[in-house]
N, C-alpha and C. Protein backbone atom coordinates (compact mmCIF):
# COMPACT_ATOMS: atom_id res chain seq x y z
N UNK A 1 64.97 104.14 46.28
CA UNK A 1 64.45 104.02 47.63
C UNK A 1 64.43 105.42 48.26
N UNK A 2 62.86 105.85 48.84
CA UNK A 2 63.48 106.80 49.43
C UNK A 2 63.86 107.37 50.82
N UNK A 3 64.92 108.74 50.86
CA UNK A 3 65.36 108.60 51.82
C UNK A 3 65.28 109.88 53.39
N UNK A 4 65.01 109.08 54.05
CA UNK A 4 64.63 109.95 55.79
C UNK A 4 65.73 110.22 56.10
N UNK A 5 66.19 111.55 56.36
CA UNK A 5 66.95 111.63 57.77
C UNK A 5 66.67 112.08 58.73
N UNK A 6 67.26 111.98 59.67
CA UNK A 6 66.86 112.30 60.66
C UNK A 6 68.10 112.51 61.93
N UNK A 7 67.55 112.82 63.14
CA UNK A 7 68.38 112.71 64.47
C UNK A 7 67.94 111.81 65.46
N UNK A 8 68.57 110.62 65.32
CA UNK A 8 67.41 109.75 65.87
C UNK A 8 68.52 109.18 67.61
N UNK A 9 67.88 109.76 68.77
CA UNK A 9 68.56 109.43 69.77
C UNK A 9 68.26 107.70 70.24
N UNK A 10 69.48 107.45 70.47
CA UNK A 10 69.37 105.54 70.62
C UNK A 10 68.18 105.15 71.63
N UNK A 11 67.87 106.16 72.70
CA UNK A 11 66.74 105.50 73.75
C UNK A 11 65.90 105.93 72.75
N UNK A 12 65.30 106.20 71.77
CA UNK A 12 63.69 106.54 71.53
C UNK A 12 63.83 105.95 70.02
N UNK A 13 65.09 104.63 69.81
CA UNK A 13 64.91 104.09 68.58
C UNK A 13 63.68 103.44 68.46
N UNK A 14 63.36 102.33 69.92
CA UNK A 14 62.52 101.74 69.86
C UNK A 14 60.96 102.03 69.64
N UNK A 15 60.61 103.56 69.65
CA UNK A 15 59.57 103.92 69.40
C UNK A 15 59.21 104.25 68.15
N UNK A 16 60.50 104.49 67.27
CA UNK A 16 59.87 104.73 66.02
C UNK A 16 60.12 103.14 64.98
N UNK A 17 60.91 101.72 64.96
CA UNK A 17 61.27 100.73 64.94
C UNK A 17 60.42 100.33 64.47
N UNK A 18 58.79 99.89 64.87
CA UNK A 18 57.37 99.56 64.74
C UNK A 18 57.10 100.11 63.24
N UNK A 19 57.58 101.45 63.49
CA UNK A 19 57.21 101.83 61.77
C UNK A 19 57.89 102.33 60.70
N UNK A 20 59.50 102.27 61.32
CA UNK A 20 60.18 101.60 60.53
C UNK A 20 60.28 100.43 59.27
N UNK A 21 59.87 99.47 60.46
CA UNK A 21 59.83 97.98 59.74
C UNK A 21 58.60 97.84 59.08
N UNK A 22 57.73 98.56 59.58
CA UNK A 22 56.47 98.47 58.56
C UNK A 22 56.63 99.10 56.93
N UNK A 23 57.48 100.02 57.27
CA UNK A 23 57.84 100.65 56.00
C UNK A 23 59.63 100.59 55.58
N UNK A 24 60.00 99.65 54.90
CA UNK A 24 61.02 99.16 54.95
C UNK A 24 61.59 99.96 53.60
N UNK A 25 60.88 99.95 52.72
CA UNK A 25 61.44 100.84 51.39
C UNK A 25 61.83 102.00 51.70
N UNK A 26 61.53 102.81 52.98
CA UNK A 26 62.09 103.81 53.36
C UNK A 26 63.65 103.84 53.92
N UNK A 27 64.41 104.53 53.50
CA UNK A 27 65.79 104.21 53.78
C UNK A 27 66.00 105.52 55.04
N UNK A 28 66.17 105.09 56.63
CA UNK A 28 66.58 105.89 57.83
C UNK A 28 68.44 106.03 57.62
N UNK A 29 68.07 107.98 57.72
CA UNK A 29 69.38 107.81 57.32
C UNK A 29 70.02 109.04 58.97
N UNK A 30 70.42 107.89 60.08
CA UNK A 30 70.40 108.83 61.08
C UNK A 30 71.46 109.37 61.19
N UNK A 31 71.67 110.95 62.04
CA UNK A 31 72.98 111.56 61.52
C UNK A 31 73.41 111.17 62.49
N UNK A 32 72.97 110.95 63.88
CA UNK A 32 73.99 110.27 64.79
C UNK A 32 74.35 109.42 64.54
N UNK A 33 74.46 108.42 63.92
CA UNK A 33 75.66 107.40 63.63
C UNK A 33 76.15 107.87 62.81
N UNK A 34 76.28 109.01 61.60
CA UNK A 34 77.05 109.53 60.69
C UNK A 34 76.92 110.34 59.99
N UNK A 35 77.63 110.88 58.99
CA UNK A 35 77.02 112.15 58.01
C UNK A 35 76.13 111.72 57.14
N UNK A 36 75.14 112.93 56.82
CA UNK A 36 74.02 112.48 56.79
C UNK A 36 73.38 113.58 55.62
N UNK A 37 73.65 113.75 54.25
CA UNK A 37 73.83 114.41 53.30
C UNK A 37 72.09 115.16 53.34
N UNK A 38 71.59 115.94 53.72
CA UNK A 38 70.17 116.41 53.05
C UNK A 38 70.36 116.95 51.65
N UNK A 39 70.87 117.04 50.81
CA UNK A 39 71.10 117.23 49.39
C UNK A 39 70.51 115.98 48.79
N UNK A 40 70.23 114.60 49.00
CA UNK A 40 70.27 113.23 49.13
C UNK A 40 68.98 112.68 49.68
N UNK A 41 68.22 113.68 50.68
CA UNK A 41 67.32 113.13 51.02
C UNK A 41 65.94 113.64 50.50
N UNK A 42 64.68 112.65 50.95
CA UNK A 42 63.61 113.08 50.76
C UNK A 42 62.55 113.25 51.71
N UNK A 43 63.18 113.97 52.46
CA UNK A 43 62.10 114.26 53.96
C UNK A 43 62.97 114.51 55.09
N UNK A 44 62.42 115.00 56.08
CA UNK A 44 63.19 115.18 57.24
C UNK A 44 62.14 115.04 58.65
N UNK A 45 63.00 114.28 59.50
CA UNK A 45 62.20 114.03 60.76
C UNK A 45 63.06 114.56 61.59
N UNK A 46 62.27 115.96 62.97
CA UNK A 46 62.68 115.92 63.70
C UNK A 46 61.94 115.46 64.79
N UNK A 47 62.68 114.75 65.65
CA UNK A 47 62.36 114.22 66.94
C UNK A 47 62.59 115.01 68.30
N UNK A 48 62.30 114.00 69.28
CA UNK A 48 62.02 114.74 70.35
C UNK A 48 63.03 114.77 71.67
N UNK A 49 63.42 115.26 72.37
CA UNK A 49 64.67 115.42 72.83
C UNK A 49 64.68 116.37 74.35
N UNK A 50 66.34 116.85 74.36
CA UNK A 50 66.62 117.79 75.78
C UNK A 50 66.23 119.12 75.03
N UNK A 51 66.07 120.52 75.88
CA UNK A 51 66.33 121.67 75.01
C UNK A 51 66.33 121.80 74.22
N UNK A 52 66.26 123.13 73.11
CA UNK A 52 67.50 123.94 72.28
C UNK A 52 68.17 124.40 73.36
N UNK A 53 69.51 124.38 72.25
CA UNK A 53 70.90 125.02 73.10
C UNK A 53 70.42 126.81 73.29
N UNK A 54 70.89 127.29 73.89
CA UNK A 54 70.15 128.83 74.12
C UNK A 54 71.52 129.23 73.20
N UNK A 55 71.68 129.05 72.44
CA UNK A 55 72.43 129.43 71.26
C UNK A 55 72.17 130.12 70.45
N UNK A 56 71.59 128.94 69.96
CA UNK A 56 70.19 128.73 68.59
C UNK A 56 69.08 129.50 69.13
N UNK A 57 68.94 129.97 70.21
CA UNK A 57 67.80 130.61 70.28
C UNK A 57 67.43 132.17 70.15
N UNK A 58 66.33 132.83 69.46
CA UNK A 58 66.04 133.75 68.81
C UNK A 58 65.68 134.91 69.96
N UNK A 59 66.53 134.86 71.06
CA UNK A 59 64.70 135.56 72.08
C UNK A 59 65.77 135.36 73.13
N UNK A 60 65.63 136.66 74.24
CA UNK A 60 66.79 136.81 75.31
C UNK A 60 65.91 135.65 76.18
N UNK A 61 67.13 135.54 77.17
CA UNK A 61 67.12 134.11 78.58
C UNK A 61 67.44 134.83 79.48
N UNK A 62 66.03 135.39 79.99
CA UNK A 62 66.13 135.71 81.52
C UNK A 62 66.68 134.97 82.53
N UNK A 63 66.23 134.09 82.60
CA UNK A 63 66.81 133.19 83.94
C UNK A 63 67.27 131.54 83.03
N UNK A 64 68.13 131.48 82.76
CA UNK A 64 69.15 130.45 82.04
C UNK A 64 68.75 129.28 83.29
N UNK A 65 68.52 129.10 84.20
CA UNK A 65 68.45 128.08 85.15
C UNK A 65 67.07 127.02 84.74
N UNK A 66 65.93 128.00 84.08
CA UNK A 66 64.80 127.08 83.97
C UNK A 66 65.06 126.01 82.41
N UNK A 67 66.47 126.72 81.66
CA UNK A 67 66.90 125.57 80.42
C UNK A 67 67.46 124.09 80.87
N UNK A 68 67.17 122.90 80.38
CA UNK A 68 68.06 121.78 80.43
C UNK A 68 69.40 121.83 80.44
N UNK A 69 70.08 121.41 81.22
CA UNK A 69 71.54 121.50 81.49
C UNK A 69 72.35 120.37 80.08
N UNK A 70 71.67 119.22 79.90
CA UNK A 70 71.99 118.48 78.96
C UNK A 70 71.15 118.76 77.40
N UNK A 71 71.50 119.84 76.85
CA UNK A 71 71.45 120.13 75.84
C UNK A 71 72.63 119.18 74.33
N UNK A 72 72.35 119.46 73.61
CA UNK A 72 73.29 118.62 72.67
C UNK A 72 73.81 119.41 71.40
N UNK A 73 74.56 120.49 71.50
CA UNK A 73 74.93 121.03 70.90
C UNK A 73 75.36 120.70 69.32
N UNK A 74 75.85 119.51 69.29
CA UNK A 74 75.94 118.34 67.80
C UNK A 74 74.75 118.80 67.33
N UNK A 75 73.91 117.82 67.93
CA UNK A 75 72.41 117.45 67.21
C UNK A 75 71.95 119.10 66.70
N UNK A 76 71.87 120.10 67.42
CA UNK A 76 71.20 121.26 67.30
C UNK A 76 71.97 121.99 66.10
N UNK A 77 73.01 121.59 65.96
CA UNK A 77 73.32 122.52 65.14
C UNK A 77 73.33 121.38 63.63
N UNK A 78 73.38 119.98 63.56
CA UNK A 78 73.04 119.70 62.25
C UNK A 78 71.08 120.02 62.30
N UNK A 79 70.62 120.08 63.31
CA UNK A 79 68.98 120.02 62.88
C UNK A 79 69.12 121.40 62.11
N UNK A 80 69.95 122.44 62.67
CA UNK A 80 69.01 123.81 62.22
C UNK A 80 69.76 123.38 60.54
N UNK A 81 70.82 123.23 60.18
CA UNK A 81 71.26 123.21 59.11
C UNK A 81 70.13 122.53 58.43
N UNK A 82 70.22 121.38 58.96
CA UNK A 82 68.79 120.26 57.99
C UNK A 82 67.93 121.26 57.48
N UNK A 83 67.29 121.56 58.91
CA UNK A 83 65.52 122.65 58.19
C UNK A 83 65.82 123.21 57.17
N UNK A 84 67.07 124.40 57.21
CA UNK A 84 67.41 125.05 56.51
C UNK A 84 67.56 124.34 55.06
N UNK A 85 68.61 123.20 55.04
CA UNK A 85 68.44 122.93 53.80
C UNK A 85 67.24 122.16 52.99
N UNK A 86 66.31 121.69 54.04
CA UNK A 86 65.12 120.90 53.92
C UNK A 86 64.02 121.80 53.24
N UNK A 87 64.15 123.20 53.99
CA UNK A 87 63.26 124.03 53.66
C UNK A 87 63.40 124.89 52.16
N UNK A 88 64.47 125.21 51.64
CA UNK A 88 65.54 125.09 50.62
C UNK A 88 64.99 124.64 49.29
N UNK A 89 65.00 123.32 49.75
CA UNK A 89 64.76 122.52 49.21
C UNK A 89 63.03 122.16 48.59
N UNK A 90 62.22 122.78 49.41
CA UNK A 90 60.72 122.40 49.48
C UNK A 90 60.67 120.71 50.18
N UNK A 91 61.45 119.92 51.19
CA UNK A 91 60.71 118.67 51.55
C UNK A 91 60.09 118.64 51.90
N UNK A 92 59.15 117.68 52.62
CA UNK A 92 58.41 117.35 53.88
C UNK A 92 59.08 117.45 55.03
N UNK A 93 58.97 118.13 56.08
CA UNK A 93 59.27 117.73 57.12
C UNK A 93 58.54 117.61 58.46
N UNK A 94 58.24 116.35 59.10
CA UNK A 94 57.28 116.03 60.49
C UNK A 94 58.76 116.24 61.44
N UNK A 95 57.70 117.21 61.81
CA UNK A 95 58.25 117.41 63.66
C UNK A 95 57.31 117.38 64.64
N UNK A 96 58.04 116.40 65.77
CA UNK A 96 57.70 115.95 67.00
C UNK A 96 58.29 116.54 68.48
N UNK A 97 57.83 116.83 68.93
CA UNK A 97 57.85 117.33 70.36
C UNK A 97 59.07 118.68 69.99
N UNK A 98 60.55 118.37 70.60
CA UNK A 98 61.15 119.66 70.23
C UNK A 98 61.37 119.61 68.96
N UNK A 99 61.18 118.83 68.13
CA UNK A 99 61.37 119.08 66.79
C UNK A 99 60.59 119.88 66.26
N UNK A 100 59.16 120.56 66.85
CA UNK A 100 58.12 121.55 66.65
C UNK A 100 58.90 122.55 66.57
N UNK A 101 59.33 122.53 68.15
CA UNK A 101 60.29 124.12 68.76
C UNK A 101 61.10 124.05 68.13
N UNK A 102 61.69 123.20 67.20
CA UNK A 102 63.63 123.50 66.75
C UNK A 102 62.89 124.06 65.48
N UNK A 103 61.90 123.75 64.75
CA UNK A 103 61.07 124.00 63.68
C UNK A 103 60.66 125.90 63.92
N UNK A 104 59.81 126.20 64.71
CA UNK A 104 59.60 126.96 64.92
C UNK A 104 61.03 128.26 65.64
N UNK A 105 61.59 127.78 65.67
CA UNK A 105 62.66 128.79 66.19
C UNK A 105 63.61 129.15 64.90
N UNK A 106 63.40 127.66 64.36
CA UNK A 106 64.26 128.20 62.60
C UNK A 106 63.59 129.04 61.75
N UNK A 107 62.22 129.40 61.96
CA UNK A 107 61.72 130.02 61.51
C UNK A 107 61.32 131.58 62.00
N UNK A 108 62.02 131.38 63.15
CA UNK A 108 62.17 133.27 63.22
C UNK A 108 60.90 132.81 64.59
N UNK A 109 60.52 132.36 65.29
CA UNK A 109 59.44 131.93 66.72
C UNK A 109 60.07 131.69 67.72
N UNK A 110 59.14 131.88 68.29
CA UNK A 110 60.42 132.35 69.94
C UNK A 110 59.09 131.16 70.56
N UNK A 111 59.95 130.48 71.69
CA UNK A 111 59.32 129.38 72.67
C UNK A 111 58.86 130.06 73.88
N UNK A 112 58.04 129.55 75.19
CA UNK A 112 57.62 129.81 76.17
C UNK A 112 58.46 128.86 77.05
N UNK A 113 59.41 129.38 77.41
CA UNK A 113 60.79 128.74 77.99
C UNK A 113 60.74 127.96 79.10
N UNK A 114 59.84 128.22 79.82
CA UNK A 114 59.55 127.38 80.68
C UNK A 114 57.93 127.19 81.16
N UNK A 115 57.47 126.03 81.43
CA UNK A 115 56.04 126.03 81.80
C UNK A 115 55.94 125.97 83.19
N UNK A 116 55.56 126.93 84.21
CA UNK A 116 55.44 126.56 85.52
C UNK A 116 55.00 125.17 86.47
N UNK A 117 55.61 124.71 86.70
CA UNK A 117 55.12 123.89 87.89
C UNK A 117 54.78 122.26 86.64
N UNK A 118 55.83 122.60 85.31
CA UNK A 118 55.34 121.22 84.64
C UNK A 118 56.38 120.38 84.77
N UNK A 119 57.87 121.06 84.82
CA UNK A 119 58.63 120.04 84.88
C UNK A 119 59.14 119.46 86.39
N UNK A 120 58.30 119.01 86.81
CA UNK A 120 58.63 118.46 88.49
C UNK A 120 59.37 117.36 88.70
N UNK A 121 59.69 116.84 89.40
CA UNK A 121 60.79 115.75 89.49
C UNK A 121 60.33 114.24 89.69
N UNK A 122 58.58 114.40 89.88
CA UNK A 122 58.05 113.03 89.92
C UNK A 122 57.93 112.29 88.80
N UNK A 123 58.24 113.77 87.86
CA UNK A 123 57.63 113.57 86.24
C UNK A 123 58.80 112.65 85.62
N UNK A 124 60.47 112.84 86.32
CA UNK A 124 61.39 112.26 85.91
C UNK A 124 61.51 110.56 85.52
N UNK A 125 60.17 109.76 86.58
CA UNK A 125 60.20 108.36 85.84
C UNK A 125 59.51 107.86 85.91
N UNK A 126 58.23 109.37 85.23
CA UNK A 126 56.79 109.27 84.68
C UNK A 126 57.05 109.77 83.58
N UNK A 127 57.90 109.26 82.38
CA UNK A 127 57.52 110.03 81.24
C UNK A 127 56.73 109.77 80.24
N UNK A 128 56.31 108.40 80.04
CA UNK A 128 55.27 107.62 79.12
C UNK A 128 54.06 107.65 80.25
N UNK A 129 52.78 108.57 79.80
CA UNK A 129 51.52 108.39 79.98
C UNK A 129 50.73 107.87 79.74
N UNK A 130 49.70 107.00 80.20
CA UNK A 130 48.34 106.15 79.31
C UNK A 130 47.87 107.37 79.11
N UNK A 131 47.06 107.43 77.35
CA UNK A 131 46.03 107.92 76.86
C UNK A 131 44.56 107.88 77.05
N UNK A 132 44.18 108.42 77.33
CA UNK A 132 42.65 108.67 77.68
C UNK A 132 41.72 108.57 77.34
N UNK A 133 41.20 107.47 76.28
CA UNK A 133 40.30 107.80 75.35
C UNK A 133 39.25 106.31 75.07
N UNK A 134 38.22 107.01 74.47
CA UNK A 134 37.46 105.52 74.52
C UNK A 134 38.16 104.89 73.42
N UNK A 135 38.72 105.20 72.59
CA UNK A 135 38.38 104.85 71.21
C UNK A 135 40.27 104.95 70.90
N UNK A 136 40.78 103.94 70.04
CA UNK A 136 42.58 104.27 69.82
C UNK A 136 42.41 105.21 68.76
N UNK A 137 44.03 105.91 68.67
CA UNK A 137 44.10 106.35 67.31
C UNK A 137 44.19 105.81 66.95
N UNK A 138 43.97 105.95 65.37
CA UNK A 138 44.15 104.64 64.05
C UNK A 138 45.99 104.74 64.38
N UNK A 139 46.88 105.45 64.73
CA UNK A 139 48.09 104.32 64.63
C UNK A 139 48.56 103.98 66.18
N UNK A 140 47.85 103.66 67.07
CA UNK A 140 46.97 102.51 67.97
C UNK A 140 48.52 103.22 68.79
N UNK A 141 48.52 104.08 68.75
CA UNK A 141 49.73 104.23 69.78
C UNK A 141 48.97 104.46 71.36
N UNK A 142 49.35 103.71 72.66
CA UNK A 142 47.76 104.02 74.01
C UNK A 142 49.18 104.39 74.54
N UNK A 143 50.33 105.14 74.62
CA UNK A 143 50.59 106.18 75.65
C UNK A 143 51.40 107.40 74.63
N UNK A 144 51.86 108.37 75.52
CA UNK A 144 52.64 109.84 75.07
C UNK A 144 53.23 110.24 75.71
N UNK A 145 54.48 110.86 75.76
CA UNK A 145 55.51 111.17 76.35
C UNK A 145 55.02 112.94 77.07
N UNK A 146 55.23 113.02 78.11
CA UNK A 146 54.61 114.17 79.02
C UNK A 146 55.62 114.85 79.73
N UNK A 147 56.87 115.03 79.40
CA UNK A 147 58.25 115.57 79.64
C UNK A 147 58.18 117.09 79.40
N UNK A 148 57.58 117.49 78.76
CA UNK A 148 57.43 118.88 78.64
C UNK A 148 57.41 119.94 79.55
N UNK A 149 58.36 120.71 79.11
CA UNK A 149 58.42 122.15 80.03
C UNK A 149 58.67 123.18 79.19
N UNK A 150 58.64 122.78 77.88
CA UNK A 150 59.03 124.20 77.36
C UNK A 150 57.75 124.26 75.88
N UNK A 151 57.00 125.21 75.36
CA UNK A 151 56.17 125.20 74.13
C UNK A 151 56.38 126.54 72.99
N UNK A 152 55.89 126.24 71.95
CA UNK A 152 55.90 127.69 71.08
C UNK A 152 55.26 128.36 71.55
N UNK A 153 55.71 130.02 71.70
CA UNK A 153 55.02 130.72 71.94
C UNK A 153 54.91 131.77 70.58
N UNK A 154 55.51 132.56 70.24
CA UNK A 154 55.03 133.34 68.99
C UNK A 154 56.17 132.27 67.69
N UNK A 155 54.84 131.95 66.82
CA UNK A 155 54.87 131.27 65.22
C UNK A 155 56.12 132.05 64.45
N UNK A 156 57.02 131.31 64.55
CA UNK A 156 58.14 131.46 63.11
C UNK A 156 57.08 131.80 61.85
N UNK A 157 57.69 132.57 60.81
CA UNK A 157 57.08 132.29 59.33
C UNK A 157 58.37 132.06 58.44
């Protein structure tokens, strides 16, 4: 069987669940509920989340105030290990929202730390958007999460 790990935070189980169960031979192997061997696995998902910790990050912090205060220092430091050993390794790995940026920062890419005037406070319980479109994607998902304040700015290699 093979096997996913991942960092899978308990509020955003329910979004990936749908295709989960559609694909059941896949074995979710999340590190928040436990250790979570990438030596063992066959792929890696990162998901989407608070920050990077300005730890982990490659690139000075002018003004530390425009970062998330609830960062997760756990999670960040098994993700960078994962890539690392994922990448190592040659897996697959899909990344989603900061899982782009945790992607791209392991790779030597620095983020655009803050986006002006995106993270506003109305946005706080507006975070699922309807999609816009005549037509669905084929995996029929009709909203997207619009929480964003932070993007890649210069490409890791």
């Amino acid at each position: 069987m093979p096997k996913l790990a991942t960092w899978l935070r308990e509020k955003d189980e329910k979004w990936f669940q749908p295709f989960f169960a559609k694909h059941s031979e896949i074995e979710i192997c999340n590190a928040r509920k436990g250790q979570v061997a990438i030596a063992d696995a066959d792929g890696l998902l990162l998901t989407g989340g608070p920050d990077i910790a300005a730890d982990f990050l490659k690139q000075p912090v002018p003004d530390p105030s425009v970062l998330d205060p609830d960062v997760d220092l756990v999670r960040d430091r098994w993700e960078f290990a994962a890539v690392d050993a994922a990448l190592a390794r040659g897996l697959p790995v899909l990344a989603i929202c900061k899982g782009m940026q945790l992607l791209n920062v392991a790779l030597g890419g620095t983020l655009k730390l803050d986006i002006p005037g995106h993270k506003l406070p109305e946005q706080k319980d507006n975070d699922i958007q309807p999609l816009r479109s005549e037509t669905k994607a084929a995996h029929r998902f009709d909203k997207v999460n619009s929480s964003h304040h932070q993007a890649v700015d210069r490409l890791g290699t």
